[in-house]
Structures are given as structure tokens and as C-alpha cells.
N, C-alpha and C. Protein backbone atom coordinates (compact mmCIF):
# COMPACT_ATOMS: atom_id res chain seq x y z
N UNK A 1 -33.13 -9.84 -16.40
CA UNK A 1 -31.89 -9.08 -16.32
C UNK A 1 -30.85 -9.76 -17.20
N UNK A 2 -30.21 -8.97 -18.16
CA UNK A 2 -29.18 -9.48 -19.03
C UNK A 2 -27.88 -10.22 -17.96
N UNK A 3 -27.11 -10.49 -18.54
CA UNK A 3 -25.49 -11.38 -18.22
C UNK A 3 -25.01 -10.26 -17.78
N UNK A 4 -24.75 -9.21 -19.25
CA UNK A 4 -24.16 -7.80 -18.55
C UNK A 4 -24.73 -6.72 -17.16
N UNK A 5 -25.94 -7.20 -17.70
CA UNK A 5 -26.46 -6.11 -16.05
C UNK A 5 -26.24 -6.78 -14.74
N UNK A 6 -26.61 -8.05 -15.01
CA UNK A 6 -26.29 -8.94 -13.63
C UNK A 6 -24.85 -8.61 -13.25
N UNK A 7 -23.94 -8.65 -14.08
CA UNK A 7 -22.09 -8.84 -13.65
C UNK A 7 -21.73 -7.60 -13.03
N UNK A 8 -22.48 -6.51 -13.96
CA UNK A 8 -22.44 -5.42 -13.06
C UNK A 8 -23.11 -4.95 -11.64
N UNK A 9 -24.08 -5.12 -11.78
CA UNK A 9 -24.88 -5.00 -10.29
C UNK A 9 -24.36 -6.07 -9.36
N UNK A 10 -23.59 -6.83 -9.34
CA UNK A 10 -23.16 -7.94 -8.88
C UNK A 10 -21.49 -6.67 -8.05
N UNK A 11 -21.10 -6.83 -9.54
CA UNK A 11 -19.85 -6.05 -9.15
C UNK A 11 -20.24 -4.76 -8.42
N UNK A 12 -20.78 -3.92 -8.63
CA UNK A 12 -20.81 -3.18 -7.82
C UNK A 12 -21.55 -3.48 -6.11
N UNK A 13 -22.00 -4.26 -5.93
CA UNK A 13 -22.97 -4.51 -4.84
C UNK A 13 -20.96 -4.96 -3.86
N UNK A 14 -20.59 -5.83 -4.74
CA UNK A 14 -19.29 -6.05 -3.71
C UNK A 14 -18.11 -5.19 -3.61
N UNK A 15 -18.42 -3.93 -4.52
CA UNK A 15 -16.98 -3.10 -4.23
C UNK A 15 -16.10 -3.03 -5.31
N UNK A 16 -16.25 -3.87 -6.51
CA UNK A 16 -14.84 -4.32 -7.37
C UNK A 16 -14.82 -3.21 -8.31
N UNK A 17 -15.76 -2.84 -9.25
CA UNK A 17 -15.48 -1.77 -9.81
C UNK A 17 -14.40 -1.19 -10.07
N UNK A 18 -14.71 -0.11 -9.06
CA UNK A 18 -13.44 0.91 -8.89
C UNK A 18 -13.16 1.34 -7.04
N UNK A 19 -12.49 1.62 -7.07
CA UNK A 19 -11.91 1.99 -5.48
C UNK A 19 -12.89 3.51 -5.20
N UNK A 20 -13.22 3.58 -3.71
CA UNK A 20 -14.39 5.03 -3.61
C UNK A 20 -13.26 5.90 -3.52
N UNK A 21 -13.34 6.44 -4.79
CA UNK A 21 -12.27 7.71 -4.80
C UNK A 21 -13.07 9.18 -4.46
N UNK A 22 -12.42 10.57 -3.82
CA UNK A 22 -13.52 11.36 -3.56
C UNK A 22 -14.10 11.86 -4.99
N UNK A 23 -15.62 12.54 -4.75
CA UNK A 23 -16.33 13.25 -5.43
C UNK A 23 -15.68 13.48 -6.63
N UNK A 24 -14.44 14.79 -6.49
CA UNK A 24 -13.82 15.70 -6.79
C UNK A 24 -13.20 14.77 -7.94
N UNK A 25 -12.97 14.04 -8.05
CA UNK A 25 -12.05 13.25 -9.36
C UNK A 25 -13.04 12.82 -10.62
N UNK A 26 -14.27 13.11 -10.21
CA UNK A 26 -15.35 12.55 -11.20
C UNK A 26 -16.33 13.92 -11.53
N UNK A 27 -15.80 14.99 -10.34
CA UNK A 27 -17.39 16.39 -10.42
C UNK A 27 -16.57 16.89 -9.49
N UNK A 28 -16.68 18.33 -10.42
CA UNK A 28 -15.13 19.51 -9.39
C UNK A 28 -16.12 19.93 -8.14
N UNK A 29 -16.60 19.60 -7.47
CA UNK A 29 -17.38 19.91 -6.49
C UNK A 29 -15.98 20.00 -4.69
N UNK A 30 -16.91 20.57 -4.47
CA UNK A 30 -15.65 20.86 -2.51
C UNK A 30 -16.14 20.16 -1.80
N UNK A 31 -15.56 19.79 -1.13
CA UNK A 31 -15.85 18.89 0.12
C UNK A 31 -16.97 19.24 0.89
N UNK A 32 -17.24 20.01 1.12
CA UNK A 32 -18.52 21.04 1.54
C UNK A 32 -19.58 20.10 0.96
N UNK A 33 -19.83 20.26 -0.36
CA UNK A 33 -21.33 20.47 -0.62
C UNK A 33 -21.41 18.51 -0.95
N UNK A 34 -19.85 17.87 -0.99
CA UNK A 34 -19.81 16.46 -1.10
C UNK A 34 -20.54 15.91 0.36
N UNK A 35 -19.93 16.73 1.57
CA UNK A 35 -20.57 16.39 3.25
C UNK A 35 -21.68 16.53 3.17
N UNK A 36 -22.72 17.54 2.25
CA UNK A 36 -24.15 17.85 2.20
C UNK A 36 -24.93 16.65 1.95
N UNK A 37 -24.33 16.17 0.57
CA UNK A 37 -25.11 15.12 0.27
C UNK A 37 -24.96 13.55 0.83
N UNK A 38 -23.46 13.18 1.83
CA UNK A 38 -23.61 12.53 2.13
C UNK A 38 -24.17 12.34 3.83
N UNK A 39 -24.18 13.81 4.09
CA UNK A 39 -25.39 13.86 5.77
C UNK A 39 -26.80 13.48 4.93
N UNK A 40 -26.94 14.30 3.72
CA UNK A 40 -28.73 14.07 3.70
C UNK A 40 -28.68 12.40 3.15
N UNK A 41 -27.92 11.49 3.17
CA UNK A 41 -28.31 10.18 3.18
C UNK A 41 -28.11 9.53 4.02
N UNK A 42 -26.53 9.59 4.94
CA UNK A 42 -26.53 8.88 5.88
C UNK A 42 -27.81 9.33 6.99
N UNK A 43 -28.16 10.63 7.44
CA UNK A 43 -29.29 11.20 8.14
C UNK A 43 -30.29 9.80 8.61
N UNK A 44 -31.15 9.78 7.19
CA UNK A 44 -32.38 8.66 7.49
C UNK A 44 -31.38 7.04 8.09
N UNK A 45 -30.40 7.13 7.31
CA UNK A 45 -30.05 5.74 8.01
C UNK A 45 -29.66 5.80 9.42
N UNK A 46 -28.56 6.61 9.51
CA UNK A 46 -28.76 6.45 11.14
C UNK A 46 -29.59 7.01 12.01
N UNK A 47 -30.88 7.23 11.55
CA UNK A 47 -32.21 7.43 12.37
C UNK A 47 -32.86 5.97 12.79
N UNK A 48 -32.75 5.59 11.55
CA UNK A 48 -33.28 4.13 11.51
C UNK A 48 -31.78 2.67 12.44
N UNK A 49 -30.87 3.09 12.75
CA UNK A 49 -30.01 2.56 13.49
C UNK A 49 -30.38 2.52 15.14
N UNK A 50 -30.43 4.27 15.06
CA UNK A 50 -30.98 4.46 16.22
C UNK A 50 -32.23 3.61 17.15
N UNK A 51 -33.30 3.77 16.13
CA UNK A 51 -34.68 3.34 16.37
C UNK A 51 -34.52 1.37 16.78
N UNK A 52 -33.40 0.85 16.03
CA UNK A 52 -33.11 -0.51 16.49
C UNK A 52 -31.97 -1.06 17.39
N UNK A 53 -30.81 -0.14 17.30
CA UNK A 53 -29.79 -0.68 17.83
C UNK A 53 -29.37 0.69 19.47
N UNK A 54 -30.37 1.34 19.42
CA UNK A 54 -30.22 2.60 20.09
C UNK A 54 -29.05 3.71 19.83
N UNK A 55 -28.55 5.04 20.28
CA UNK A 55 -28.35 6.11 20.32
C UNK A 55 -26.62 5.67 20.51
N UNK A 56 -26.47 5.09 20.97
CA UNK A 56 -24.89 4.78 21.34
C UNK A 56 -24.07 4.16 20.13
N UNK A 57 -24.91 3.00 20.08
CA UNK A 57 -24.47 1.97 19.53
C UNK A 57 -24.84 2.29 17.97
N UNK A 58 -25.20 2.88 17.51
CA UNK A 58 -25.90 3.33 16.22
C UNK A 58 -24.61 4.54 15.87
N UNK A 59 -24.38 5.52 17.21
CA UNK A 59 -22.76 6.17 16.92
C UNK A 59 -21.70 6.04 16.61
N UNK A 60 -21.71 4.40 17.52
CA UNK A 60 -20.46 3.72 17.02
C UNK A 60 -19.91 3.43 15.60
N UNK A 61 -21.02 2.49 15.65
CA UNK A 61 -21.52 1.92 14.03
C UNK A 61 -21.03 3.17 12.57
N UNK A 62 -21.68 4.25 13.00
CA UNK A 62 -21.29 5.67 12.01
C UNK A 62 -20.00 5.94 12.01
N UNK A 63 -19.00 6.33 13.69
CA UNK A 63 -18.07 7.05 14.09
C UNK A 63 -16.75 5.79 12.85
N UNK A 64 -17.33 4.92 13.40
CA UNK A 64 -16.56 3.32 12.37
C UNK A 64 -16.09 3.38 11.03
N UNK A 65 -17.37 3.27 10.33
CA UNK A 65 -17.58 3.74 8.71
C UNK A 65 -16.89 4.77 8.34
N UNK A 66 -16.68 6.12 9.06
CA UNK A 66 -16.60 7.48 8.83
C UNK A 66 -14.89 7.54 8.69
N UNK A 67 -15.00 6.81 10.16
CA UNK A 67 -13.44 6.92 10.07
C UNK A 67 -12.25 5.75 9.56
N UNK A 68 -13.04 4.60 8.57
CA UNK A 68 -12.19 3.78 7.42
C UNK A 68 -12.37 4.76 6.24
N UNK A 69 -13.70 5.35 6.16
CA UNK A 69 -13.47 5.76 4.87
C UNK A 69 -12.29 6.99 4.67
N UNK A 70 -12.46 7.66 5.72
CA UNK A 70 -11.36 8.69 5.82
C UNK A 70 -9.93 8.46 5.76
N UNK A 71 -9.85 7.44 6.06
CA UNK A 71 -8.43 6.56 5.67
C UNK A 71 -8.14 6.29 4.52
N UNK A 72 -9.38 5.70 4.02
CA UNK A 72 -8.92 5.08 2.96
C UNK A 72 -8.93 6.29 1.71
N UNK A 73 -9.69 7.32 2.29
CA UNK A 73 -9.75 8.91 0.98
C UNK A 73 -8.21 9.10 1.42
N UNK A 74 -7.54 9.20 2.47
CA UNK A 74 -5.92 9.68 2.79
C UNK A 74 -5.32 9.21 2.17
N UNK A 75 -5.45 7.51 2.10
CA UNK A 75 -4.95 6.61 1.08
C UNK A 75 -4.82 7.12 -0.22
N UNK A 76 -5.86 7.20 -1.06
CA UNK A 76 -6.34 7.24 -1.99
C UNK A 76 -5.28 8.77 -2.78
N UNK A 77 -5.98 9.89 -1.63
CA UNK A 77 -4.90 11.68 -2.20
C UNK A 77 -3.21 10.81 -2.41
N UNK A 78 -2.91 10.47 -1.30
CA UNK A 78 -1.63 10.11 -1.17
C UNK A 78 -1.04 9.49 -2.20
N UNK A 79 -1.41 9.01 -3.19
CA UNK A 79 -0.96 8.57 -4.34
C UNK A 79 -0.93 9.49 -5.26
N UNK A 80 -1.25 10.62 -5.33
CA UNK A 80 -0.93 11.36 -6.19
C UNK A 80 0.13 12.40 -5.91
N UNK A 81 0.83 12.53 -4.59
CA UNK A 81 1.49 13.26 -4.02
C UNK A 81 3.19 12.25 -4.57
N UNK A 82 3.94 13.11 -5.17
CA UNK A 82 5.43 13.30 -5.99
C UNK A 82 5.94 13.48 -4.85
N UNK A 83 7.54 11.88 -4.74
CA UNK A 83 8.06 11.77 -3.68
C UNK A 83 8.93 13.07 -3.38
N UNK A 84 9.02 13.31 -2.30
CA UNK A 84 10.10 14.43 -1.70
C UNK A 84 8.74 15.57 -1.21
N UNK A 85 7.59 15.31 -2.13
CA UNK A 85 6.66 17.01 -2.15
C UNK A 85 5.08 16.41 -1.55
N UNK A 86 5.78 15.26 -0.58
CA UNK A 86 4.38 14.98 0.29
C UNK A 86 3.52 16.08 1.16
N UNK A 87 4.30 16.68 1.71
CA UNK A 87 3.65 17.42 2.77
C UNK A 87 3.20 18.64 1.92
N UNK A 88 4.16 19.08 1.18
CA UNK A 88 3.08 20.33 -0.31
C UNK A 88 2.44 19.97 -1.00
N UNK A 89 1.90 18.63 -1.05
CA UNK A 89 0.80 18.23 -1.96
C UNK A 89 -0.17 17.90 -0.96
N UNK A 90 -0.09 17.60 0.49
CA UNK A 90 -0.93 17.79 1.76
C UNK A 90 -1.44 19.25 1.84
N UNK A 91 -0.83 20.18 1.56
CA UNK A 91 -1.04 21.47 1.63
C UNK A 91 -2.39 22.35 0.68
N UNK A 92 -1.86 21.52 -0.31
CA UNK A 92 -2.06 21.99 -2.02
C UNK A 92 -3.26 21.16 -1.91
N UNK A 93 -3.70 20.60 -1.36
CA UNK A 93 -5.36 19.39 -1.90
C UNK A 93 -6.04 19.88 -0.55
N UNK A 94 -5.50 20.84 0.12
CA UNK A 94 -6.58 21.77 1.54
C UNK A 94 -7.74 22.67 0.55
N UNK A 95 -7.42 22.53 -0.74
CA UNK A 95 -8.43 23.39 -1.65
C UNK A 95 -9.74 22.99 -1.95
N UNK A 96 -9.76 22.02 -1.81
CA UNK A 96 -10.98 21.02 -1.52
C UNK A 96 -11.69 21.09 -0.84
N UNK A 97 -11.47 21.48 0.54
CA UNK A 97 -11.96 21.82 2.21
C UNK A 97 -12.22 22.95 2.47
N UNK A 98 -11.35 23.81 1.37
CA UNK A 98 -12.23 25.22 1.69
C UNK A 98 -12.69 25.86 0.39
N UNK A 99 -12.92 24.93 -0.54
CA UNK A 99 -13.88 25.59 -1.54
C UNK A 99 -15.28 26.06 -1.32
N UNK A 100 -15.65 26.99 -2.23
CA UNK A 100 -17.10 27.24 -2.08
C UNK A 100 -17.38 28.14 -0.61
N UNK A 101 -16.20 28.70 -0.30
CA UNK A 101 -15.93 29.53 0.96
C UNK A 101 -16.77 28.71 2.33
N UNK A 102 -16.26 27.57 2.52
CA UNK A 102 -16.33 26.62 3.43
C UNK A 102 -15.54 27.04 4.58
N UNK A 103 -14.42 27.58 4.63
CA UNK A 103 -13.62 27.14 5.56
C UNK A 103 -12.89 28.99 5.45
N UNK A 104 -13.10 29.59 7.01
CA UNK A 104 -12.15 30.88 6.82
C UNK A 104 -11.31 30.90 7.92
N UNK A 105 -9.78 30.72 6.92
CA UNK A 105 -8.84 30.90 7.31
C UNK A 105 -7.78 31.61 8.12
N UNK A 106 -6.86 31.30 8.40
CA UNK A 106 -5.31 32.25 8.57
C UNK A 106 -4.29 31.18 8.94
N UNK A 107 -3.59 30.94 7.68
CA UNK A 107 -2.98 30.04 7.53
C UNK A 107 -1.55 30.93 8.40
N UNK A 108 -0.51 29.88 9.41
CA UNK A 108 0.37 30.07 10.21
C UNK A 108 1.23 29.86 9.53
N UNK A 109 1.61 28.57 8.99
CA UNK A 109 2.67 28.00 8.77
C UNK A 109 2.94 26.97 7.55
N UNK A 110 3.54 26.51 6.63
CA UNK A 110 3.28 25.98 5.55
C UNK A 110 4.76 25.37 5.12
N UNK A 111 5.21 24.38 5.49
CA UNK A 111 6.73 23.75 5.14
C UNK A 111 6.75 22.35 4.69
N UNK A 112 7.88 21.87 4.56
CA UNK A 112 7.98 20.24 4.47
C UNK A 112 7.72 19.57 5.48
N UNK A 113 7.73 20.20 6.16
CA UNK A 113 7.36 19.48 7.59
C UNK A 113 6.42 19.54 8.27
N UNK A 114 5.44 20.96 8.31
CA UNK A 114 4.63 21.45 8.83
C UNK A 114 3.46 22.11 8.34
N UNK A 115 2.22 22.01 8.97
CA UNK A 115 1.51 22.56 7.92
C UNK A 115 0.43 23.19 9.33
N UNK A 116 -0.04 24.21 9.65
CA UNK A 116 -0.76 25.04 10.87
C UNK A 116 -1.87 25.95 10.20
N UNK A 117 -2.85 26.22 10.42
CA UNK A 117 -3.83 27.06 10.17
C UNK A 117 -4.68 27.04 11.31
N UNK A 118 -5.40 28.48 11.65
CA UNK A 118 -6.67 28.02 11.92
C UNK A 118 -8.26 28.61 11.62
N UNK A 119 -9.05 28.07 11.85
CA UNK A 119 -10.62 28.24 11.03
C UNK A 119 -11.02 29.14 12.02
N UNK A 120 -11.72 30.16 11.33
CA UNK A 120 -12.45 31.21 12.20
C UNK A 120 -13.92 30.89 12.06
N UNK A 121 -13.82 30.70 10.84
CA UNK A 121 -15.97 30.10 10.60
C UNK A 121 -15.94 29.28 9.66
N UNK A 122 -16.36 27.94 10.38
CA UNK A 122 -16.61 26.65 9.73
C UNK A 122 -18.27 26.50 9.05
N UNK A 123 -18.00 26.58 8.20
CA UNK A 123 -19.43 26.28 6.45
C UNK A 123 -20.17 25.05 6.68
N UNK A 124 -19.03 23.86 7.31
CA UNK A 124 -19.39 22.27 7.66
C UNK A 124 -20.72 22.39 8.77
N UNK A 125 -20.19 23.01 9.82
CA UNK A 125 -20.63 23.64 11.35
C UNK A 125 -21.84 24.28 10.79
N UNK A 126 -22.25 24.83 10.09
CA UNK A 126 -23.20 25.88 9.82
C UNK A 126 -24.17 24.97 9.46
N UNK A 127 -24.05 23.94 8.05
CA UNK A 127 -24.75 23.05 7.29
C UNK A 127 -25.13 21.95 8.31
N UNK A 128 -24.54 21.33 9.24
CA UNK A 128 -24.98 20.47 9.94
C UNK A 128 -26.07 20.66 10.80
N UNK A 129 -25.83 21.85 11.68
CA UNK A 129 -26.89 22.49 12.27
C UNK A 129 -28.09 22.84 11.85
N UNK A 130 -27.80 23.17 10.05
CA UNK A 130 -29.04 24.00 9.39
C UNK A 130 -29.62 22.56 8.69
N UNK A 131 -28.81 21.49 8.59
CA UNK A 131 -30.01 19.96 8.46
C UNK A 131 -30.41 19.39 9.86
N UNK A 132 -30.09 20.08 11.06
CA UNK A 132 -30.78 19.77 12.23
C UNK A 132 -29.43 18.21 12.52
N UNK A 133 -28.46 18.21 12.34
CA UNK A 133 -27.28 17.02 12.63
C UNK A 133 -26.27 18.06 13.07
N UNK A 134 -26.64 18.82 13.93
CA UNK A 134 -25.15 19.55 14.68
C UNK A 134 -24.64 18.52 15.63
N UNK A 135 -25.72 17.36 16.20
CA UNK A 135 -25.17 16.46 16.91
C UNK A 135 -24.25 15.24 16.37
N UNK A 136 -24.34 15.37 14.87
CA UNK A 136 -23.65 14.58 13.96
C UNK A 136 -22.10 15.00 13.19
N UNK A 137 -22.54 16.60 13.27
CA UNK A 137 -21.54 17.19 12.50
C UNK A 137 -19.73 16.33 12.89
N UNK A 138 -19.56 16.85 14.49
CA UNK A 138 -18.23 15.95 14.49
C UNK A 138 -18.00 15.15 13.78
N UNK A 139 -18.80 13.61 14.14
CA UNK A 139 -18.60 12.36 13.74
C UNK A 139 -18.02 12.82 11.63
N UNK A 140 -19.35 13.03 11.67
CA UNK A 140 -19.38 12.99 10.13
C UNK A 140 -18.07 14.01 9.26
N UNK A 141 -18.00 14.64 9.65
CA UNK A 141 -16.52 15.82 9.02
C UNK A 141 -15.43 15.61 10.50
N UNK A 142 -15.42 16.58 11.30
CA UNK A 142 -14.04 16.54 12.20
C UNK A 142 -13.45 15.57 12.35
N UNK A 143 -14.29 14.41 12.61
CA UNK A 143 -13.36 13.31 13.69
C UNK A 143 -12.60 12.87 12.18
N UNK A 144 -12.94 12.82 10.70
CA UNK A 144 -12.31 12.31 9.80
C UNK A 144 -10.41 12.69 9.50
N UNK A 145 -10.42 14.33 10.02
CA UNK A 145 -9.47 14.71 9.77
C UNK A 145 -8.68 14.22 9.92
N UNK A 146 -8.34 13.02 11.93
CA UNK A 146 -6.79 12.56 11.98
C UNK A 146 -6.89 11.23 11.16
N UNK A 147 -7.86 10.86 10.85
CA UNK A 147 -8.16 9.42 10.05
C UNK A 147 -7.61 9.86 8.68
N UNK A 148 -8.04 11.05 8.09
CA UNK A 148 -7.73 11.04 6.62
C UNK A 148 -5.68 11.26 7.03
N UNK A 149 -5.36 11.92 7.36
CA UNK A 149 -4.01 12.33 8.13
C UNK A 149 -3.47 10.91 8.02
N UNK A 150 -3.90 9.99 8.79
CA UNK A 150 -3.20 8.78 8.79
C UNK A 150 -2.89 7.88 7.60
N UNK A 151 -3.76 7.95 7.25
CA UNK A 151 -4.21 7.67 6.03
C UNK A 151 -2.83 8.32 4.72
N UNK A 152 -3.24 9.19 4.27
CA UNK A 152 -2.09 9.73 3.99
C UNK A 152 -0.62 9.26 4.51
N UNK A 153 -0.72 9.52 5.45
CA UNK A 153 0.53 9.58 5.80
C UNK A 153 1.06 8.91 7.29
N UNK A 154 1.34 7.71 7.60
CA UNK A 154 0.93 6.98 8.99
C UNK A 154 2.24 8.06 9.46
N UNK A 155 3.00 8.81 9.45
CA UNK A 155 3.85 9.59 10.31
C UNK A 155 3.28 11.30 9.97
N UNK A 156 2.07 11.56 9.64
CA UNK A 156 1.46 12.59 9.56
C UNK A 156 0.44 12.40 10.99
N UNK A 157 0.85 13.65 11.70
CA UNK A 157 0.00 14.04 12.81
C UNK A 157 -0.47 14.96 13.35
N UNK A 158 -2.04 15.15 13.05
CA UNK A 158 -2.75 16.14 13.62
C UNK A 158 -3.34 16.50 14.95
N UNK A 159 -2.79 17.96 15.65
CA UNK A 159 -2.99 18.00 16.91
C UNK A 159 -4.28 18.97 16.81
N UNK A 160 -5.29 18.72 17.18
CA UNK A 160 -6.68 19.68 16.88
C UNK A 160 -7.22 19.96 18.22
N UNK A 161 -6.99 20.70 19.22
CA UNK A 161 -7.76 20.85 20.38
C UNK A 161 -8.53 21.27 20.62
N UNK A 162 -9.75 21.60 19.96
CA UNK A 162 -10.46 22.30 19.54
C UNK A 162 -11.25 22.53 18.58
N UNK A 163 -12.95 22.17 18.25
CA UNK A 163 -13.68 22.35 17.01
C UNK A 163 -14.49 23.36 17.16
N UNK A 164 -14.96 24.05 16.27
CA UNK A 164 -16.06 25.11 16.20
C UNK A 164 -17.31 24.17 16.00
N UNK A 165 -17.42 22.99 15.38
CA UNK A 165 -18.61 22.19 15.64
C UNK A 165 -18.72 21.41 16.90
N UNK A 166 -17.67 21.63 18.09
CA UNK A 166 -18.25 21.15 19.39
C UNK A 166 -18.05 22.51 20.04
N UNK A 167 -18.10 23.91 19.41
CA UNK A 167 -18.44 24.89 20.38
C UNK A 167 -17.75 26.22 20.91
N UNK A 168 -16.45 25.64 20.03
CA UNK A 168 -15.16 26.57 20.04
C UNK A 168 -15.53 27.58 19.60
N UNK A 169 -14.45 28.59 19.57
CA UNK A 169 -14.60 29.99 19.12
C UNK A 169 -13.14 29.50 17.45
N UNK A 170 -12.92 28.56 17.64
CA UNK A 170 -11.68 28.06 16.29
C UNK A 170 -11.13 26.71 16.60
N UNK A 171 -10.81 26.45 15.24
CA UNK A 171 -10.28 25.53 15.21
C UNK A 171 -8.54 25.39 14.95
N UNK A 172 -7.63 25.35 15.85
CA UNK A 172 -6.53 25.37 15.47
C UNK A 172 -5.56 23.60 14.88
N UNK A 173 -5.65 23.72 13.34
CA UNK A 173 -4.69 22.62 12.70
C UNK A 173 -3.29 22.88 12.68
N UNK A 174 -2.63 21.87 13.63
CA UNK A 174 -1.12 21.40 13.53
C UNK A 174 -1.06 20.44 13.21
N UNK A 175 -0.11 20.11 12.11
CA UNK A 175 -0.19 18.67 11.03
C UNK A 175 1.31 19.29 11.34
N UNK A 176 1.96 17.85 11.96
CA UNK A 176 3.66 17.60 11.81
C UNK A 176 3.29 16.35 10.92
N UNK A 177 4.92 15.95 10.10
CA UNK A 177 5.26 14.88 9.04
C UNK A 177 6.45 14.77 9.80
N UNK A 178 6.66 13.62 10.71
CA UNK A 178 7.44 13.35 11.43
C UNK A 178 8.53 12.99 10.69
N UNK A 179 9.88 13.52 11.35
CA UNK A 179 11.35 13.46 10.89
C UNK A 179 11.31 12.02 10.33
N UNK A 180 12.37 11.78 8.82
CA UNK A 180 12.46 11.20 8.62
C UNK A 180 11.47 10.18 7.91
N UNK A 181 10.33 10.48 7.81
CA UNK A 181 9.24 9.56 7.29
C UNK A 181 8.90 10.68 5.72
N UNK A 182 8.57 9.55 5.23
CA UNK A 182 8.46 9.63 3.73
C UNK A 182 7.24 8.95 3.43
N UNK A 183 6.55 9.38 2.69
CA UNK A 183 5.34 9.06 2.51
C UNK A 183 5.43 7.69 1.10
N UNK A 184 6.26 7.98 0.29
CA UNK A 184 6.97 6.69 -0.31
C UNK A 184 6.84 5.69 0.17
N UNK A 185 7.54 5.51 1.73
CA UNK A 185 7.59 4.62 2.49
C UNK A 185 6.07 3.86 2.62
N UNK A 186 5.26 4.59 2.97
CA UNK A 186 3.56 3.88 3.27
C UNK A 186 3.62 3.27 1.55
N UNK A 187 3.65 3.73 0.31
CA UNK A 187 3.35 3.19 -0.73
C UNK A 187 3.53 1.87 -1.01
N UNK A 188 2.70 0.92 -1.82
CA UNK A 188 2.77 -0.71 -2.16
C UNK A 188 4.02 -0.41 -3.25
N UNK A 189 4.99 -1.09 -3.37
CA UNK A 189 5.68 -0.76 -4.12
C UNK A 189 5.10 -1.20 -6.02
N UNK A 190 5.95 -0.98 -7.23
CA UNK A 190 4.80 -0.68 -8.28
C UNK A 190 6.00 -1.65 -9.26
């Protein structure tokens, strides 16, 4: 192995590279068919979690991963969102989530402050089931939402009572951007 291949496989094995930015910044792909390919890999691994660490503890382990990375993708959008037009650039990057007719709508409400919809037929819900991980689907897509939310925005809060992948007839999203908080504010300064 060359100097150069080593430094690289090196670097990438620890992360330094580049930061895991989503799919979508490298391949115009939707969040949809990005969840496809990362159920059909995580799948075999947490089969093989299961088989050693058992059924619980193998959930944990996933529910964990799922929900830093979702933070750190909130992180990540949130930097591209122009101060004052946080919560419309929260709005405006929902295009992602329902590309590829993923996600059917009826959007409520749409402000600086507020952002409400809810899903009549979830695409996520459909695909999980049809790779035989409807018992995964939550973990792996829903539970990410208040993680990516935070992420974004630590005074962004999603009230979800309800999933169509645990059984609902909809999913109703209320995302408040609590008074006074600025998403500026979460930023490292530059």
C-alpha cells in the first residue's frame, strides 16, 4: 500500500476527511431512497447485534447512532439557513422528505415561527415493511425527526403524537421556534 493510500484509508477509517454531510449535497437523491439504502445495510448489522448482544440491547445500540447522526444532519442543514430566515429555510429543505412522492401531505401552517403539516401516506412506512424492518422503521426514520429538530435548532420543537409507522391513521408535525431564539445563536462563531 502506497503513503498516499495508507493516509487516506487511515483518514477515513477515523472520520477526518470530511464531516457526514446528507446524500443530497453529493447525489440529488430524497431522503426516501437515501433511508433505502441505509436500512439495506444497517439490516444485516443489526441482525448480527441481535444474535450477540440480544433484541434490546442491539435497539439501543441503533436507537443511539440514529439519533447523533440526526443531530448532527440538523447541525449540518442549519448552516446553510440565512440569519432572520431560519425557520423558512426549515420549511424550504422539507423537499428532501417528500421527494420522489414519499411523503403526502396537507400542509397547515408555515411562518417564522411555526411550521404544522400532516402525512396522510408515509413512502418511509411502506419501504420498511416491504424490506420486512416495519419493526425498525421508527427507530431508523421517525424517532430522527426531534433529533434532527434539535439539532438544527436547540429552541426548535417538535410535537408528533402520532406515526403512521407505529399504526396511526397520520402523522401530525408541529415544529414551534421558540420566542426569541435565533438559530445564529446555536452557530460557532466564524
Amino acid at each position: 500500500m502506497s503513503d498516499r493510500s495508507k493516509d487516506s484509508s487511515q483518514q477515513s477509517a477515523e472520520g477526518d476527511v470530511e464531516s457526514l454531510r446528507p446524500i443530497q449535497e453529493s447525489h440529488p437523491i430524497g431522503i426516501l431512497v437515501q433511508r433505502e439504502i441505509e436500512a439495506r445495510i444497517v439490516a444485516p448489522i443489526y441482525r448480527e447485534l441481535v444474535a450477540r448482544l440480544g433484541r434490546s440491547q442491539a435497539r439501543q445500540i441503533l436507537e443511539k447512532a440514529v439519533l447523533q447522526d440526526a443531530e448532527e444532519a440538523g447541525r449540518e442543514f442549519a448552516k446553510e439557513a440565512e440569519p432572520g430566515q431560519e425557520m423558512r429555510h426549515f420549511i424550504d429543505i422539507q423537499k428532501y422528505w417528500e421527494q420522489d412522492d414519499a411523503l403526502d401531505t396537507d400542509h397547515l401552517e408555515e411562518s417564522d415561527e411555526r411550521y404544522s403539516y400532516d402525512v396522510h401516506h408515509c413512502a418511509y412506512a411502506d419501504m420498511y415493511r416491504r424490506l420486512g424492518l416495519g419493526d425498525l422503521g421508527f427507530i431508523l426514520s421517525c424517532s430522527r425527526d426531534v433529533a434532527f429538530a434539535r439539532g438544527y435548532n436547540k429552541n426548535l420543537e417538535l410535537d408528533r403524537a402520532s406515526t403512521i409507522m407505529q399504526g396511526a391513521n397520520l402523522c401530525p408535525f408541529r415544529y414551534v421556534l421558540k420566542q426569541g431564539s435565533d438559530i445564529s445563536d446555536d452557530k460557532p462563531e466564524q
